[in-house]
PDB file of N, CA and C in Angstrom:
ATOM      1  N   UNK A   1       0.063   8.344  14.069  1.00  0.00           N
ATOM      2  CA  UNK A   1      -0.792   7.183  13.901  1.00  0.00           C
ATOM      3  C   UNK A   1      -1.866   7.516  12.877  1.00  0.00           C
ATOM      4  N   UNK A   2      -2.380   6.472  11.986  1.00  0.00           N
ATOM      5  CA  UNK A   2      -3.190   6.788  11.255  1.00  0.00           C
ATOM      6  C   UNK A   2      -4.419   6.489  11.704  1.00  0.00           C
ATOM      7  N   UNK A   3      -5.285   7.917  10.739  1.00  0.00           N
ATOM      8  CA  UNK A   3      -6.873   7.550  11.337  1.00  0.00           C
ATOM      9  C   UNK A   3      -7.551   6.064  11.230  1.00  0.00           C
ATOM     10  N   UNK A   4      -8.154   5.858  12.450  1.00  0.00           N
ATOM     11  CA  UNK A   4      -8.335   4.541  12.212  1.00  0.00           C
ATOM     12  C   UNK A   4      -9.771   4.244  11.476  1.00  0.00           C
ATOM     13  N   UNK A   5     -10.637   5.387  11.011  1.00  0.00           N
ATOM     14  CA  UNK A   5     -11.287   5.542   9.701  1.00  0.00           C
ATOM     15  C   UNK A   5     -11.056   4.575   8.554  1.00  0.00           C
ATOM     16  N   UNK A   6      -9.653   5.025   7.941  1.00  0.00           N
ATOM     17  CA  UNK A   6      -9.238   4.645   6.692  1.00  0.00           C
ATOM     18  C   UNK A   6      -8.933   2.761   7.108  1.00  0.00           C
ATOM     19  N   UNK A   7      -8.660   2.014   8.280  1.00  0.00           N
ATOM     20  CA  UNK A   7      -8.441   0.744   7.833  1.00  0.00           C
ATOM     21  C   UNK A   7     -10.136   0.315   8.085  1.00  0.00           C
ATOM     22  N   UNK A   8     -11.509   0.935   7.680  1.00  0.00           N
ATOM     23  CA  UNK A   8     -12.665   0.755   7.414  1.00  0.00           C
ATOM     24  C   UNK A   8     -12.562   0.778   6.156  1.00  0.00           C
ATOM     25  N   UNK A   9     -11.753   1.347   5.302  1.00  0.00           N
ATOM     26  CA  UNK A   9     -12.027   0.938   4.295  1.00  0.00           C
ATOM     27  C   UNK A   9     -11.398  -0.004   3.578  1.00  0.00           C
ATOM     28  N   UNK A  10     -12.311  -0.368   2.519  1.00  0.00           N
ATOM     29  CA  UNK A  10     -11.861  -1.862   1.469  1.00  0.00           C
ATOM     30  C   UNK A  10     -11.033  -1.760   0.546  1.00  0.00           C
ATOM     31  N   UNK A  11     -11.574  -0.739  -0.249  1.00  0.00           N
ATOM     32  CA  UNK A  11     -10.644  -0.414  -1.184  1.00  0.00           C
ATOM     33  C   UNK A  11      -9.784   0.334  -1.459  1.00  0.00           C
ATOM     34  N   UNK A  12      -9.135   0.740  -2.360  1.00  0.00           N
ATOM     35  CA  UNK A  12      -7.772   1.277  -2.531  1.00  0.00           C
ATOM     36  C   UNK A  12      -7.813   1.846  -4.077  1.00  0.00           C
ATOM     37  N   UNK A  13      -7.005   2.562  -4.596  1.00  0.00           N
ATOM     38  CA  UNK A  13      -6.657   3.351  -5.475  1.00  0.00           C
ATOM     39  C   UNK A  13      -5.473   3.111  -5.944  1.00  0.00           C
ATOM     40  N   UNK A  14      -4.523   2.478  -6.800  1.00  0.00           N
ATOM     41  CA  UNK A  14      -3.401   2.390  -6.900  1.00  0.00           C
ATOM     42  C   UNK A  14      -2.613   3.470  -7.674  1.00  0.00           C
ATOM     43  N   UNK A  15      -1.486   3.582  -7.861  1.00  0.00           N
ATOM     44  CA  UNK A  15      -0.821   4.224  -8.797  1.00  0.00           C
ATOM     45  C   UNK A  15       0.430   3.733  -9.349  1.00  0.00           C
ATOM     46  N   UNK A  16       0.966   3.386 -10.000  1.00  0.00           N
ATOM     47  CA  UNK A  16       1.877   2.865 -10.831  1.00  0.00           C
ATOM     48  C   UNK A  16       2.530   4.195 -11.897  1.00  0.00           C
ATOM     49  N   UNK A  17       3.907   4.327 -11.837  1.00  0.00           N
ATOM     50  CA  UNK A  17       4.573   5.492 -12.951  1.00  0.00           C
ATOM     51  C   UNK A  17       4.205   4.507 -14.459  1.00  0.00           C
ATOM     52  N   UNK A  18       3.572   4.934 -15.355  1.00  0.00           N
ATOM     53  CA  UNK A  18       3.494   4.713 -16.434  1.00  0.00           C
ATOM     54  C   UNK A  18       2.378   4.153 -16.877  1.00  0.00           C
ATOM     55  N   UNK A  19       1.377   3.933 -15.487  1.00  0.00           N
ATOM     56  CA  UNK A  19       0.269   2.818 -15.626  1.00  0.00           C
ATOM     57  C   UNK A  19      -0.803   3.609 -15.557  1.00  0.00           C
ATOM     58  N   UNK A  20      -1.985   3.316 -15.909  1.00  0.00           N
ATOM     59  CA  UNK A  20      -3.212   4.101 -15.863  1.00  0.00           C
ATOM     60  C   UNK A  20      -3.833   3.644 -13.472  1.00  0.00           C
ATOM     61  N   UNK A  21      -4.403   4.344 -13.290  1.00  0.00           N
ATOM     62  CA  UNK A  21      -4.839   4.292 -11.990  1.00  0.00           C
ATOM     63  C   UNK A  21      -5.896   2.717 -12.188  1.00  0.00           C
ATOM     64  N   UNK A  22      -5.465   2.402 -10.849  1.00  0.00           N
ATOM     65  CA  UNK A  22      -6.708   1.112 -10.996  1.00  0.00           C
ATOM     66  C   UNK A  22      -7.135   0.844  -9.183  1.00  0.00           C
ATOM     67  N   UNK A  23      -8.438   0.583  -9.809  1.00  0.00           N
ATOM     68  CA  UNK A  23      -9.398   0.385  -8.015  1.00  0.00           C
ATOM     69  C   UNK A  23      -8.929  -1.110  -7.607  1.00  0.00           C
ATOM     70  N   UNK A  24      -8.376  -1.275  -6.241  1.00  0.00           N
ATOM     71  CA  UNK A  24      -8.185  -2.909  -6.112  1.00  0.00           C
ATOM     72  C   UNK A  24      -8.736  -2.938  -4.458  1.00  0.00           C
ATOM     73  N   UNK A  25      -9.260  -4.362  -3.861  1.00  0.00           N
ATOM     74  CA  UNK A  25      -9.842  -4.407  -2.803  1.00  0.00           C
ATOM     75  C   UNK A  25      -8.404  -4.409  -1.610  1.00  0.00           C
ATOM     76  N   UNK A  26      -9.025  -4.117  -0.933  1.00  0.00           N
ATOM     77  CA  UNK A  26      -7.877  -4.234   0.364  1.00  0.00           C
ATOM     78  C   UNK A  26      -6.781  -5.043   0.062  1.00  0.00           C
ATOM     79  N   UNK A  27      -7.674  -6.864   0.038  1.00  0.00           N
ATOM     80  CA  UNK A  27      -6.673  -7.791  -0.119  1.00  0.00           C
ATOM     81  C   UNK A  27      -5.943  -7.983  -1.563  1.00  0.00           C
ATOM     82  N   UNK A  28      -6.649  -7.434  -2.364  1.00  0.00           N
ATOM     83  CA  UNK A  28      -5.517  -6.831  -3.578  1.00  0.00           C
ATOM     84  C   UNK A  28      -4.441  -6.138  -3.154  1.00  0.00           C
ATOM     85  N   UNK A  29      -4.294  -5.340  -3.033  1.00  0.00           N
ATOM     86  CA  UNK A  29      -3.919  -3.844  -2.979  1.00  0.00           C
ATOM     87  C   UNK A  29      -2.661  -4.604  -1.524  1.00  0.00           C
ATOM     88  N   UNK A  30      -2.904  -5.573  -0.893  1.00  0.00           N
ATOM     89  CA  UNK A  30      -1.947  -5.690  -0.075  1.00  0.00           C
ATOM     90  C   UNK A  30      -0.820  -7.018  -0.622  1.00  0.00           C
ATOM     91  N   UNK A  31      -1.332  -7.846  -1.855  1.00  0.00           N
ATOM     92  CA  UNK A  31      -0.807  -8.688  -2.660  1.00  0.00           C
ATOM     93  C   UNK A  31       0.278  -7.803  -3.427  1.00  0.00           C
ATOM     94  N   UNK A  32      -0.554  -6.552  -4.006  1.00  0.00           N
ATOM     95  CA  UNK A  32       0.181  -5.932  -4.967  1.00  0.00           C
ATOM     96  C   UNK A  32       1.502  -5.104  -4.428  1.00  0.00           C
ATOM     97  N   UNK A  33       1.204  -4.723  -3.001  1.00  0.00           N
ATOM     98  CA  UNK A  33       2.292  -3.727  -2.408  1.00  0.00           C
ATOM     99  C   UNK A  33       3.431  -5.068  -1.923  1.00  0.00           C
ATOM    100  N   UNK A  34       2.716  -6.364  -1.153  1.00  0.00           N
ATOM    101  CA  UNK A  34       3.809  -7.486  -1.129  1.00  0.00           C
ATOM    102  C   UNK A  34       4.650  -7.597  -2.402  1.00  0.00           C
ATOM    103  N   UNK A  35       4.682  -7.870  -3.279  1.00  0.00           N
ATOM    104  CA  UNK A  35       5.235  -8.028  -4.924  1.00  0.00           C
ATOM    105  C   UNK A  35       6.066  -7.099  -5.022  1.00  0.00           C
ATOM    106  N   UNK A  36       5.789  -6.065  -5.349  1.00  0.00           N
ATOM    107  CA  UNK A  36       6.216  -4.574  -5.055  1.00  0.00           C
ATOM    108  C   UNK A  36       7.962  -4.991  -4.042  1.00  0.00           C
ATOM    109  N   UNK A  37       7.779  -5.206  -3.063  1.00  0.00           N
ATOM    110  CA  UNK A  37       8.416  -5.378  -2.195  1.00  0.00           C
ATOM    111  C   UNK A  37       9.485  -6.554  -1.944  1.00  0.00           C
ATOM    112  N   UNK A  38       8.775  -7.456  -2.782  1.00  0.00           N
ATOM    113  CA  UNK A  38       9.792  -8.533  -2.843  1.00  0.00           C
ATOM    114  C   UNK A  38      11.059  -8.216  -3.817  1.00  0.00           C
ATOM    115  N   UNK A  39      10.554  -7.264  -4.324  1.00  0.00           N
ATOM    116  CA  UNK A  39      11.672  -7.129  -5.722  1.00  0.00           C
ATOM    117  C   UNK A  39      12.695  -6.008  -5.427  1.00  0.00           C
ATOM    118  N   UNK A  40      12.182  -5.481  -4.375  1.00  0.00           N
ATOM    119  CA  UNK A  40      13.272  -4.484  -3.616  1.00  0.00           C
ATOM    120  C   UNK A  40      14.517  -5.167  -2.857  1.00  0.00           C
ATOM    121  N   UNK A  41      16.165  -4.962  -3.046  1.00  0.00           N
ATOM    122  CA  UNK A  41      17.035  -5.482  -2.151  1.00  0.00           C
ATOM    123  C   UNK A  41      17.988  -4.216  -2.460  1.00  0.00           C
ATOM    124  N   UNK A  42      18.016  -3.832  -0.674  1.00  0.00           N
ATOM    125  CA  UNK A  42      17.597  -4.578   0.234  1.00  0.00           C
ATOM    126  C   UNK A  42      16.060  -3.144   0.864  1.00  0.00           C
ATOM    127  N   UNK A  43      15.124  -4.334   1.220  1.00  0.00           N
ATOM    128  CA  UNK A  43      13.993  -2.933   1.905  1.00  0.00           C
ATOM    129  C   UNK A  43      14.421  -1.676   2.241  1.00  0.00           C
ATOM    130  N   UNK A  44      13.253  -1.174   2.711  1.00  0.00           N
ATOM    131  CA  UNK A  44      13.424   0.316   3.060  1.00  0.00           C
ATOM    132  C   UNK A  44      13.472  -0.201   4.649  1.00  0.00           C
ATOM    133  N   UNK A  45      14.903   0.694   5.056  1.00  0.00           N
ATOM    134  CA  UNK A  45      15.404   0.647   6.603  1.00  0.00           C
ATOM    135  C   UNK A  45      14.182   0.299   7.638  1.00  0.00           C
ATOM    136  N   UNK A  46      13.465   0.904   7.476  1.00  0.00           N
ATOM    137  CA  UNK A  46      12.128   0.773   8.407  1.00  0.00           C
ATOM    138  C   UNK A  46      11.572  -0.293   8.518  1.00  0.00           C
ATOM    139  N   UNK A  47      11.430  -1.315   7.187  1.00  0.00           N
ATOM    140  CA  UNK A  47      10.451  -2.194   6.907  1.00  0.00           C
ATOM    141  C   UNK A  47      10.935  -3.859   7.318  1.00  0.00           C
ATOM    142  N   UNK A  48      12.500  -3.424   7.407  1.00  0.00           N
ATOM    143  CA  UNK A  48      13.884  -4.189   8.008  1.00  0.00           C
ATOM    144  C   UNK A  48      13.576  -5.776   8.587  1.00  0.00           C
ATOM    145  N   UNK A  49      12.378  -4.971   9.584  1.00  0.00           N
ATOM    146  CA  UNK A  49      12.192  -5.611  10.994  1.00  0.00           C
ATOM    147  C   UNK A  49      11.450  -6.537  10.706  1.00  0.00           C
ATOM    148  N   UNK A  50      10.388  -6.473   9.454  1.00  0.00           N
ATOM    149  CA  UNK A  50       9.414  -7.127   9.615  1.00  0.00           C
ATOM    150  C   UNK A  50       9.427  -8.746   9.113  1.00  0.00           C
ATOM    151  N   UNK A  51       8.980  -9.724   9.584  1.00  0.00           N
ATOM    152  CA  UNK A  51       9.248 -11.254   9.262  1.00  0.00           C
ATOM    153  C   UNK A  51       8.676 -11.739   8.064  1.00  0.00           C
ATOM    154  N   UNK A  52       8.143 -10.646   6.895  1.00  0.00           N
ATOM    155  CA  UNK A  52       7.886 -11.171   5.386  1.00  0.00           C
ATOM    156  C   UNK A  52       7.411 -10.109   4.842  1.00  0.00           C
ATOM    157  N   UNK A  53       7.267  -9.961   2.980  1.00  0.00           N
ATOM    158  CA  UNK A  53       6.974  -9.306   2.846  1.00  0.00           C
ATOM    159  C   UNK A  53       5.504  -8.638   3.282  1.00  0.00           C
ATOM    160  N   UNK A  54       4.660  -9.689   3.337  1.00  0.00           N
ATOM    161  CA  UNK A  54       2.949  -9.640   3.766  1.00  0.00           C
ATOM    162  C   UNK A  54       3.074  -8.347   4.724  1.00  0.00           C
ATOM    163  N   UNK A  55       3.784  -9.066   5.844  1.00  0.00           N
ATOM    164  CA  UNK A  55       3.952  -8.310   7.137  1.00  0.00           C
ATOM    165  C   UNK A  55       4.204  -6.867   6.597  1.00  0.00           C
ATOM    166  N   UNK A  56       5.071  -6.778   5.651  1.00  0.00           N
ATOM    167  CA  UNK A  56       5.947  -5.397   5.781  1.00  0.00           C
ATOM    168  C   UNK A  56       4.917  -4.628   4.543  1.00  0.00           C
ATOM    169  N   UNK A  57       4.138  -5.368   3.931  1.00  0.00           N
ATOM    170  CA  UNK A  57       3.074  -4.528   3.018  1.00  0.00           C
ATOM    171  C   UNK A  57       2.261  -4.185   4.328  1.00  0.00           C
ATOM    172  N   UNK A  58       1.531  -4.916   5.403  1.00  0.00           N
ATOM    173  CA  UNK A  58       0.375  -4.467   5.774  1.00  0.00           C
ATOM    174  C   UNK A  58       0.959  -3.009   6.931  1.00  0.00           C
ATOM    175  N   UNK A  59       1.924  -3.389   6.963  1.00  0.00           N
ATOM    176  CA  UNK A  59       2.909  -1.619   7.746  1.00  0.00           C
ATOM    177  C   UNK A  59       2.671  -0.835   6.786  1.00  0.00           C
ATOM    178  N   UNK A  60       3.350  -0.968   5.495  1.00  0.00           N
ATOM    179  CA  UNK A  60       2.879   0.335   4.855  1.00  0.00           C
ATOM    180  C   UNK A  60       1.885   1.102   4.800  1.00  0.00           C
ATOM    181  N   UNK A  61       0.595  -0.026   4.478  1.00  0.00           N
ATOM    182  CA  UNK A  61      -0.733   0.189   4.468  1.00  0.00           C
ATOM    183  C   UNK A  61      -1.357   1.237   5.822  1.00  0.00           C
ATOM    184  N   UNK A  62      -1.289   0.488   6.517  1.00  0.00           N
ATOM    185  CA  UNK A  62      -1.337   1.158   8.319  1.00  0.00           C
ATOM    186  C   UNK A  62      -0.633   2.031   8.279  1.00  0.00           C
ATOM    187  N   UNK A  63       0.416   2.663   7.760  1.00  0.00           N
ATOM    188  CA  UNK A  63       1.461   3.925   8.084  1.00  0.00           C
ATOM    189  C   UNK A  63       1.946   4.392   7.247  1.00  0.00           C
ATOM    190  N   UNK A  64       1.592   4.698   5.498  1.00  0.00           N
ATOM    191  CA  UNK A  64       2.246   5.166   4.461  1.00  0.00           C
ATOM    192  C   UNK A  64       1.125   4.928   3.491  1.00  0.00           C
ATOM    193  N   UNK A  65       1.751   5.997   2.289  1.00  0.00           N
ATOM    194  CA  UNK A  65       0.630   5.733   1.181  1.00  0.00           C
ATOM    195  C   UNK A  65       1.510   6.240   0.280  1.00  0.00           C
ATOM    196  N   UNK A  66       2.929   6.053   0.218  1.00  0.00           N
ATOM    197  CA  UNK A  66       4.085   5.592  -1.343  1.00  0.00           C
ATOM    198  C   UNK A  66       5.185   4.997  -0.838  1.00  0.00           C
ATOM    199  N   UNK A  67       5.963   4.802  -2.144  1.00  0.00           N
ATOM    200  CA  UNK A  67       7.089   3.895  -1.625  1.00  0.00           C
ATOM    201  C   UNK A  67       8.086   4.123  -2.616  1.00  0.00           C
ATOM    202  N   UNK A  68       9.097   5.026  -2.603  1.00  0.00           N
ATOM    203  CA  UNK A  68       9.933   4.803  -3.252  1.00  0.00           C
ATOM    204  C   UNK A  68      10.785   3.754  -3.700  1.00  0.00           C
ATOM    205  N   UNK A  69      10.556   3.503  -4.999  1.00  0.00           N
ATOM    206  CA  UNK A  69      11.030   2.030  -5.972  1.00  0.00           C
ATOM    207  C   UNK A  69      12.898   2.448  -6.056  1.00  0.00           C
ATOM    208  N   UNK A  70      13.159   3.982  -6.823  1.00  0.00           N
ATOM    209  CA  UNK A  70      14.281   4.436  -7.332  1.00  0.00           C
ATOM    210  C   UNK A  70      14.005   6.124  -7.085  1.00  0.00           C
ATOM    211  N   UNK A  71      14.978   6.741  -6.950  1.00  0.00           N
ATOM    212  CA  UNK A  71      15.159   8.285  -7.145  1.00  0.00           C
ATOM    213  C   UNK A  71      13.993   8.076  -8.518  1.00  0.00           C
ATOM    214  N   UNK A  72      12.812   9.244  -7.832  1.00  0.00           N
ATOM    215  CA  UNK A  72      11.802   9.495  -8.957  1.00  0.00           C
ATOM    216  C   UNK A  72      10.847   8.335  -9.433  1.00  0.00           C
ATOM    217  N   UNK A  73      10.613   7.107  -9.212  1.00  0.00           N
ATOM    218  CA  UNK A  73       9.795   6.217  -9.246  1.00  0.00           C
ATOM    219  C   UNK A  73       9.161   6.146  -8.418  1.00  0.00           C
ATOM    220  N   UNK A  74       7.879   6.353  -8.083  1.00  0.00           N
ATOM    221  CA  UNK A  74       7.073   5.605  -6.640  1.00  0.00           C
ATOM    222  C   UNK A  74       5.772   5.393  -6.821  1.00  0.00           C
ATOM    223  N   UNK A  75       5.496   4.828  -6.160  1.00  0.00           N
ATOM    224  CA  UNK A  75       4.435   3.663  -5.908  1.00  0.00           C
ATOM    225  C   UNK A  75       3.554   4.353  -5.110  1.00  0.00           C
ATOM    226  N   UNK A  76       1.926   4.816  -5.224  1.00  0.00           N
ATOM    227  CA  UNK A  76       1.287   5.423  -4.207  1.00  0.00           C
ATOM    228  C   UNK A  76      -0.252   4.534  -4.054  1.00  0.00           C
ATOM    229  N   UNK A  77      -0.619   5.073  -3.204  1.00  0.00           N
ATOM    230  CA  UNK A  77      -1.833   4.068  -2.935  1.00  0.00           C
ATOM    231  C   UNK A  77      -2.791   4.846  -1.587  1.00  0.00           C
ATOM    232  N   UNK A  78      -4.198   4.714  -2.067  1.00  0.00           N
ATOM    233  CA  UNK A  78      -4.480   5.594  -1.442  1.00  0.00           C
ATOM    234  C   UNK A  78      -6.277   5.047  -0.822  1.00  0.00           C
ATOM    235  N   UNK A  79      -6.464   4.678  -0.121  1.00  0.00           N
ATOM    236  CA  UNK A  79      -8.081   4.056   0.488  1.00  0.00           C
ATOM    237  C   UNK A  79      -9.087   5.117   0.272  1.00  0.00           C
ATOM    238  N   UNK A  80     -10.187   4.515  -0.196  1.00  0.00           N
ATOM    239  CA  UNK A  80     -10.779   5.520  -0.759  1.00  0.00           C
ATOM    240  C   UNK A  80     -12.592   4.274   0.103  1.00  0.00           C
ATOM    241  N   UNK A  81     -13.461   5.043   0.116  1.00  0.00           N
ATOM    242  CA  UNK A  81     -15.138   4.176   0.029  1.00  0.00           C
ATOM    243  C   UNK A  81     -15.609   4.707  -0.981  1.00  0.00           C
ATOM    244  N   UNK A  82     -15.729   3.288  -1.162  1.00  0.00           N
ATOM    245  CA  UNK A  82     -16.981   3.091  -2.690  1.00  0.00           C
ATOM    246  C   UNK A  82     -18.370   3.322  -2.651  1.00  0.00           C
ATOM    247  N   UNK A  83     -18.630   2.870  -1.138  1.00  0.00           N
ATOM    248  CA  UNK A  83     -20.179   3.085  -0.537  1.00  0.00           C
ATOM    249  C   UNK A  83     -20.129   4.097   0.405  1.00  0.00           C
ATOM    250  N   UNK A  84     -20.875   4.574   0.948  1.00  0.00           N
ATOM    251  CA  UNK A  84     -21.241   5.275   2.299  1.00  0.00           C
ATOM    252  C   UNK A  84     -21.437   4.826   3.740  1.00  0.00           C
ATOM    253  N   UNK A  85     -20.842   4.845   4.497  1.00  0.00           N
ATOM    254  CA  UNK A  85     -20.912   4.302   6.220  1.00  0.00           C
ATOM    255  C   UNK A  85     -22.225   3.966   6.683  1.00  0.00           C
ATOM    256  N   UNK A  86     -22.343   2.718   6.705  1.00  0.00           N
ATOM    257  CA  UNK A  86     -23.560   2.849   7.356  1.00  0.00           C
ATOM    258  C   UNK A  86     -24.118   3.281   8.492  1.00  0.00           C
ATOM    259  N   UNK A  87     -24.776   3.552   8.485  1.00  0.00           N
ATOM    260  CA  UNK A  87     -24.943   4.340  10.235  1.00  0.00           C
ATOM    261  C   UNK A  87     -26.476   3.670  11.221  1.00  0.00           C
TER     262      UNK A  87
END
């Protein structure tokens, strides 16, 4: 299970093979992994179950941080804070 720390945070870190790194907010970053995903046939076995892509981005998110596209292509993504916790 993942620390439940990281779904405190907003933002995200992307990575793309060929692309420069870019900061996107949560609800970015869960648009961008949906997309990602629609263009995959057929999903990754795991993600099978889930009733859309939305659904099956916000699993990744909660339980993964890449995604193999092709042998040697992948997709990583990684939550990061921009600010400090308030306390």
């Amino acid at each position: 299970m993942s620390d439940p720390l990281i779904r405190a945070c907003d933002d995200y870190v992307v990575l793309e093979p060929g692309k420069p790194e870019r900061l996107l907010s949560a609800e970015a970053t869960l648009a961008w992994l949906s997309g990602w995903l629609e263009t995959l046939d057929p999903l990754p076995l795991d993600l099978r179950d889930q009733p859309s892509s939305q659904a099956a981005a916000q699993r990744l998110l909660d339980t993964a941080c890449d995604l193999e596209l092709s042998p040697g292509v992948t997709l990583q993504w990684f939550a990061i804070r921009l600010e400090p916790p308030e306390r």
